[in-house]
C-alpha atoms as a PDB file:
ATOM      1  CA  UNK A   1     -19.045   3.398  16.379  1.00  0.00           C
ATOM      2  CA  UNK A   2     -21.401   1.905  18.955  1.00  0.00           C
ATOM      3  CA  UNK A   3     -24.508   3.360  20.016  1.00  0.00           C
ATOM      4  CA  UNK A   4     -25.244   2.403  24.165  1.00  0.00           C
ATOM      5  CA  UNK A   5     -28.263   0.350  24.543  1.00  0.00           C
ATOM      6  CA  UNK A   6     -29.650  -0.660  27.768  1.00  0.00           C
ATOM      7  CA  UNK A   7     -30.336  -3.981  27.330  1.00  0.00           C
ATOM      8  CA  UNK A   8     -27.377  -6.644  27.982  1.00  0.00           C
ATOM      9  CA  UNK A   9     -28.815  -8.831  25.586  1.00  0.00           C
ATOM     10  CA  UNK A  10     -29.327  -6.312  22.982  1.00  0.00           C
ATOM     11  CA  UNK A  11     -25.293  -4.953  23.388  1.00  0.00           C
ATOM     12  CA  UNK A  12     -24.230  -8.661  22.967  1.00  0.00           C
ATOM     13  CA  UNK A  13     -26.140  -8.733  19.490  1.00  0.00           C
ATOM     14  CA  UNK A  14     -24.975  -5.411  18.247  1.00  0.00           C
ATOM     15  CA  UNK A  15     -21.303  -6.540  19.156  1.00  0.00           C
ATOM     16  CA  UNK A  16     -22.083  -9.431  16.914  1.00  0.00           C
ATOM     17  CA  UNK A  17     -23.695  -8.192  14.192  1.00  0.00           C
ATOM     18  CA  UNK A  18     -20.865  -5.342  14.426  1.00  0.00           C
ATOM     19  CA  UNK A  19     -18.204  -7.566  14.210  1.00  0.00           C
ATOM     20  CA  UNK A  20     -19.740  -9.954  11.276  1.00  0.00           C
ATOM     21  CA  UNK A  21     -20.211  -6.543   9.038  1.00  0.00           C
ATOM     22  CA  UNK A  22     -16.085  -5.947   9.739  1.00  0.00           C
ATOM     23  CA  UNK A  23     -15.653  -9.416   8.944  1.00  0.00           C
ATOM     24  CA  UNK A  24     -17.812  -8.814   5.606  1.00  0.00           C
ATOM     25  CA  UNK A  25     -14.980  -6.456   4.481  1.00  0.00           C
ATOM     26  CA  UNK A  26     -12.205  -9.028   4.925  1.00  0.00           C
ATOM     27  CA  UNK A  27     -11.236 -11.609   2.366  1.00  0.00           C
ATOM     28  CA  UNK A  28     -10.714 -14.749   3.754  1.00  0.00           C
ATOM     29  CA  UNK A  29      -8.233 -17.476   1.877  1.00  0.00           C
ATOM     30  CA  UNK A  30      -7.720 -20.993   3.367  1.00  0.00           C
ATOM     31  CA  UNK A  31      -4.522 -22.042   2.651  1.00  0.00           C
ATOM     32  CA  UNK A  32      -2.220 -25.430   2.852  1.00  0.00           C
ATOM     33  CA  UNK A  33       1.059 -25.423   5.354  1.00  0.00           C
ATOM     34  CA  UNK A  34       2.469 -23.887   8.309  1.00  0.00           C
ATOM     35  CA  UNK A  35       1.843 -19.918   8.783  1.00  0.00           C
ATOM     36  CA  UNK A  36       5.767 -19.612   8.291  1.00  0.00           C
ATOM     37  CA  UNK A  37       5.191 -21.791   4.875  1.00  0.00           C
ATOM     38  CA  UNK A  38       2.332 -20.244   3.463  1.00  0.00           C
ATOM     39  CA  UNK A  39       3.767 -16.410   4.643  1.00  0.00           C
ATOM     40  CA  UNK A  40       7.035 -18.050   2.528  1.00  0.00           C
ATOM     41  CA  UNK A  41       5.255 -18.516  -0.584  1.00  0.00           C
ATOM     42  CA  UNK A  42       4.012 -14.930  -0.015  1.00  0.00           C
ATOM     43  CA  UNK A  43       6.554 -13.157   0.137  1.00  0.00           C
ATOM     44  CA  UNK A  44       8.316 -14.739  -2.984  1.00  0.00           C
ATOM     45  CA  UNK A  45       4.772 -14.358  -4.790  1.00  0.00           C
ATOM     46  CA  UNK A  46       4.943 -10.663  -3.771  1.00  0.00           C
ATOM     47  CA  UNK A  47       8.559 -10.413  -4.555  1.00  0.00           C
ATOM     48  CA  UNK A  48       8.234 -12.107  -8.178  1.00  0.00           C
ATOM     49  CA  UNK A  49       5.545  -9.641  -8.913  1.00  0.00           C
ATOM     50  CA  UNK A  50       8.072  -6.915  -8.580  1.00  0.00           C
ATOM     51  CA  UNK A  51       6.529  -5.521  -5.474  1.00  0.00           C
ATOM     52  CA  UNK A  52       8.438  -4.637  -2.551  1.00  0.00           C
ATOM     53  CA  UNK A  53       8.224  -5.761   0.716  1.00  0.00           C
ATOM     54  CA  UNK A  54       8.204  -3.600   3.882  1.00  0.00           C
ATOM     55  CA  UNK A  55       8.293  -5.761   6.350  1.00  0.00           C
ATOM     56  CA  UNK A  56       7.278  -9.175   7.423  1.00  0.00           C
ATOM     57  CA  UNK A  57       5.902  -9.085  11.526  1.00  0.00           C
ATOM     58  CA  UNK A  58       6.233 -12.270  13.573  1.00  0.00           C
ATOM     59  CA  UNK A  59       3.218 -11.757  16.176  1.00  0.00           C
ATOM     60  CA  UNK A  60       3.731 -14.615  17.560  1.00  0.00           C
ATOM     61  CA  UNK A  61       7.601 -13.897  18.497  1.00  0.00           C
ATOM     62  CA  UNK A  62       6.688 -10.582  19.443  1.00  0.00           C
ATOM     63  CA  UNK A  63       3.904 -12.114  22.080  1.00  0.00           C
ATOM     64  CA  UNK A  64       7.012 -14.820  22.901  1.00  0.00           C
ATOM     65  CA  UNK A  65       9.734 -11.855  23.422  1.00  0.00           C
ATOM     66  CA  UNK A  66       7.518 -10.263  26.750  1.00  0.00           C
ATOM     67  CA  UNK A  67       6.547 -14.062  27.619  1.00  0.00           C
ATOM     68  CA  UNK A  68       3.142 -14.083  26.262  1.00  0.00           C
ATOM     69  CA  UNK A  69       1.711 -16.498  24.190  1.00  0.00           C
ATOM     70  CA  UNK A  70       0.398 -16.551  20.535  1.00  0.00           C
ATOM     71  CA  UNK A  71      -0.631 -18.460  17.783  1.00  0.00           C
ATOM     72  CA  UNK A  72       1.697 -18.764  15.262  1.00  0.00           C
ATOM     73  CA  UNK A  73       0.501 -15.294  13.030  1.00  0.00           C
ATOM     74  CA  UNK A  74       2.525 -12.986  10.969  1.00  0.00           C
ATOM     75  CA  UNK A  75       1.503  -9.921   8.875  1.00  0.00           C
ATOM     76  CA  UNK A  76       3.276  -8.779   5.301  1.00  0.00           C
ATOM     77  CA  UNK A  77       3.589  -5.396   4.496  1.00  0.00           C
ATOM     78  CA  UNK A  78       4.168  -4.499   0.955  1.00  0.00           C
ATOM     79  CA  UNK A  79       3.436  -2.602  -1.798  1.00  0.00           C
ATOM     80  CA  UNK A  80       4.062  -1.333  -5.624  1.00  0.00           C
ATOM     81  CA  UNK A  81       4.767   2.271  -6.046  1.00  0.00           C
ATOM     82  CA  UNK A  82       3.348   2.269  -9.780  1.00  0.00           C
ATOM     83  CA  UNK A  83      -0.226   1.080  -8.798  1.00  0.00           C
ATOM     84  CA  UNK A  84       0.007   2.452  -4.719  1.00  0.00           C
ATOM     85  CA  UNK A  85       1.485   6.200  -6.251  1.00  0.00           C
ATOM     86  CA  UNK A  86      -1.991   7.167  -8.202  1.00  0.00           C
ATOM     87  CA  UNK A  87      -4.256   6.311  -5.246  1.00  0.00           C
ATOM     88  CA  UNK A  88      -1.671   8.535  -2.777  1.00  0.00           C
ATOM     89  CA  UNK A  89      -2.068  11.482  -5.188  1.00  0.00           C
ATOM     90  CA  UNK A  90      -5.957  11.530  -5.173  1.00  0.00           C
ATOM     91  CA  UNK A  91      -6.064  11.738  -1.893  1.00  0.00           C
ATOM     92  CA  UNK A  92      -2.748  11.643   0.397  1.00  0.00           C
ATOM     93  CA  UNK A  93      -5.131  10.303   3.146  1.00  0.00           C
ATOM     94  CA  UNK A  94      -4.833   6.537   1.586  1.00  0.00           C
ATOM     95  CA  UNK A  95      -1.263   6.647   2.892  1.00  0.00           C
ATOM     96  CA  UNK A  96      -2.541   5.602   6.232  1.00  0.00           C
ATOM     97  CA  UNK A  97      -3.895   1.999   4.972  1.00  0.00           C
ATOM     98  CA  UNK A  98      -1.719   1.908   1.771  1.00  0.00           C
ATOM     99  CA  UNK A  99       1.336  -0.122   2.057  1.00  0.00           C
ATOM    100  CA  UNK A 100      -1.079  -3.223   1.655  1.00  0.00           C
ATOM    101  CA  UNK A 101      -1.033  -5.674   4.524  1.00  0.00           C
ATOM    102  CA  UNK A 102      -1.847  -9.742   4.681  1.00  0.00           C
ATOM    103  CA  UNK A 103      -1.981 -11.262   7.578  1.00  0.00           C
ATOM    104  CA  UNK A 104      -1.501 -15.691   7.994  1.00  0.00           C
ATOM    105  CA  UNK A 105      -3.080 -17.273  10.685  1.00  0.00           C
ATOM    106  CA  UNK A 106      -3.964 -20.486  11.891  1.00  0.00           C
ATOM    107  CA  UNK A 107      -7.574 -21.099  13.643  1.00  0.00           C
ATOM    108  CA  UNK A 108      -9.748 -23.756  14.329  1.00  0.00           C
ATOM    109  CA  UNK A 109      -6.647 -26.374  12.750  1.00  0.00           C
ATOM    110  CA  UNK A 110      -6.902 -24.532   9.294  1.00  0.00           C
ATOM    111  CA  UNK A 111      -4.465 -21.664   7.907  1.00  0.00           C
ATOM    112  CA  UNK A 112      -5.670 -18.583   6.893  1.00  0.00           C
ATOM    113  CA  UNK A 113      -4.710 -15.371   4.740  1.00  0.00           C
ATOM    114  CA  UNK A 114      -6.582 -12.557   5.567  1.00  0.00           C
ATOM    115  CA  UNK A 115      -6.403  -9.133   3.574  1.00  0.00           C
ATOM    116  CA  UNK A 116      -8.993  -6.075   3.869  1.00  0.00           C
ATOM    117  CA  UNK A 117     -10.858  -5.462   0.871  1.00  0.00           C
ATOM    118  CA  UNK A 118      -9.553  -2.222  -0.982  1.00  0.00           C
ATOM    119  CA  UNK A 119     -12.300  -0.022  -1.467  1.00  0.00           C
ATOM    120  CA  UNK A 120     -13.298  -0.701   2.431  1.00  0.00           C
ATOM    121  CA  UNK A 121      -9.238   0.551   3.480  1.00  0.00           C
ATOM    122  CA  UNK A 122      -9.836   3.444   1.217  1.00  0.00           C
ATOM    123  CA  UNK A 123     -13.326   4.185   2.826  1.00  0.00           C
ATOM    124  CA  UNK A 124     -12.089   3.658   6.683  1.00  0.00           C
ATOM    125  CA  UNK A 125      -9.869   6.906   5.372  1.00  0.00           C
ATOM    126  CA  UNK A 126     -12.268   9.005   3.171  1.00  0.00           C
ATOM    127  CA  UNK A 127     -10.290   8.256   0.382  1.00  0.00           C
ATOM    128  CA  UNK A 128     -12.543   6.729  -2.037  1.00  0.00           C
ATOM    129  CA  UNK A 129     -10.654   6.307  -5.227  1.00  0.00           C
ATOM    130  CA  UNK A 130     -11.768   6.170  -9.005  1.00  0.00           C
ATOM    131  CA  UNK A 131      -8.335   5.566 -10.156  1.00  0.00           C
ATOM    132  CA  UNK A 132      -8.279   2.171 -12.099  1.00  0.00           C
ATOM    133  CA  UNK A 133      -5.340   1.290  -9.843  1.00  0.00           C
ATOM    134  CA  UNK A 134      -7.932   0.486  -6.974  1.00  0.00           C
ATOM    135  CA  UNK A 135      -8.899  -2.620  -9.549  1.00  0.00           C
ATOM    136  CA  UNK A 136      -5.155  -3.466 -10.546  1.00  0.00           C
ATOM    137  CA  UNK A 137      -4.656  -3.491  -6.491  1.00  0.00           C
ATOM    138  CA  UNK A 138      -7.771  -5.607  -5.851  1.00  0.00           C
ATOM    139  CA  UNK A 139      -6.581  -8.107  -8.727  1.00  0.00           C
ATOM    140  CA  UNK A 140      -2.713  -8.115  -7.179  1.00  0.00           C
ATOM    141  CA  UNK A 141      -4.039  -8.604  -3.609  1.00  0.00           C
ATOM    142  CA  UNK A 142      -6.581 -11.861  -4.809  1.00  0.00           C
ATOM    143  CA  UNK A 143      -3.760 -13.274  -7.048  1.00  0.00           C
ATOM    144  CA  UNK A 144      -1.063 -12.892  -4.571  1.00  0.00           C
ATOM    145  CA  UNK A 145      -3.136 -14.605  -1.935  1.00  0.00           C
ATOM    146  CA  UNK A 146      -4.495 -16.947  -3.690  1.00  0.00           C
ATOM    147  CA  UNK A 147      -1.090 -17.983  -5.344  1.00  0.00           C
ATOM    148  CA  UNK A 148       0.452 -18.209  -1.847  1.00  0.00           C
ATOM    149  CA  UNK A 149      -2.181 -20.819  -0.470  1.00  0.00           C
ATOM    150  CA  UNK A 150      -1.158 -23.514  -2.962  1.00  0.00           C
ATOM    151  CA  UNK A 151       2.289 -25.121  -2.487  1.00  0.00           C
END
């Protein structure tokens, strides 16, 4: 939440420092190919590791379908019941950031997976979790990523 402040200056640095503290709680991957390439290698990766996937969202075509443009970006949704289950019964409240979500992106000439760190989706909700799945989930998320940068 932002507090008003009077200055213009001052509101230009708070929106700055505010957004490199969201960025803190993002993990960042560089990765080799096209976004459709690297979000490819994804969704096998995911698919491999016996996860399901949800849905795959083509920003980009959805900015192209009300003649808009984009950079090529598209999001994976996906999950696995036996680590995602646990967390859900602590507290149901994780079901609004739990199926997991990577987004691939291209910026500045470079591709890019993106994924929010797990205990900060958890905390956005109030569901702080002691369940070891929270680590398993952490561990999937890094491999996964990490797996699909690398042709």
């Amino acid at each position: 939440m932002f507090k008003w402040i009077l200055s213009a200056t001052a509101g230009v640095a708070l929106t700055i420092a505010t957004a490199a503290q969201a960025d803190d709680k993002l993990n960042w991957v560089e990765a080799e190919g096209s976004v459709s390439d690297v979000m490819d290698r994804l969704e096998a990766a995911v698919t491999e590791a016996g996860a399901t996937v949800f849905a795959r969202v083509d920003h980009a075509g959805g900015a192209d379908s009300v003649d808009m443009d984009l950079d090529d970006a598209e999001l994976l949704i996906f999950g696995n019941p036996k680590l995602g289950t646990p967390v859900l019964q602590e507290n149901i409240r994780a079901g609004v950031v739990l199926p997991l979500r990577v987004l691939v992106f291209t910026e500045e000439d470079k591709t890019w997976l993106i994924y929010q760190e797990v205990d900060a989706m958890l905390e956005s909700v109030n569901a702080e979790q002691s369940t070891e799945s929270v680590g398993k989930i952490t561990e999937a998320l890094k491999g996964l990523t990490e797996k699909a940068a690398k042709p």
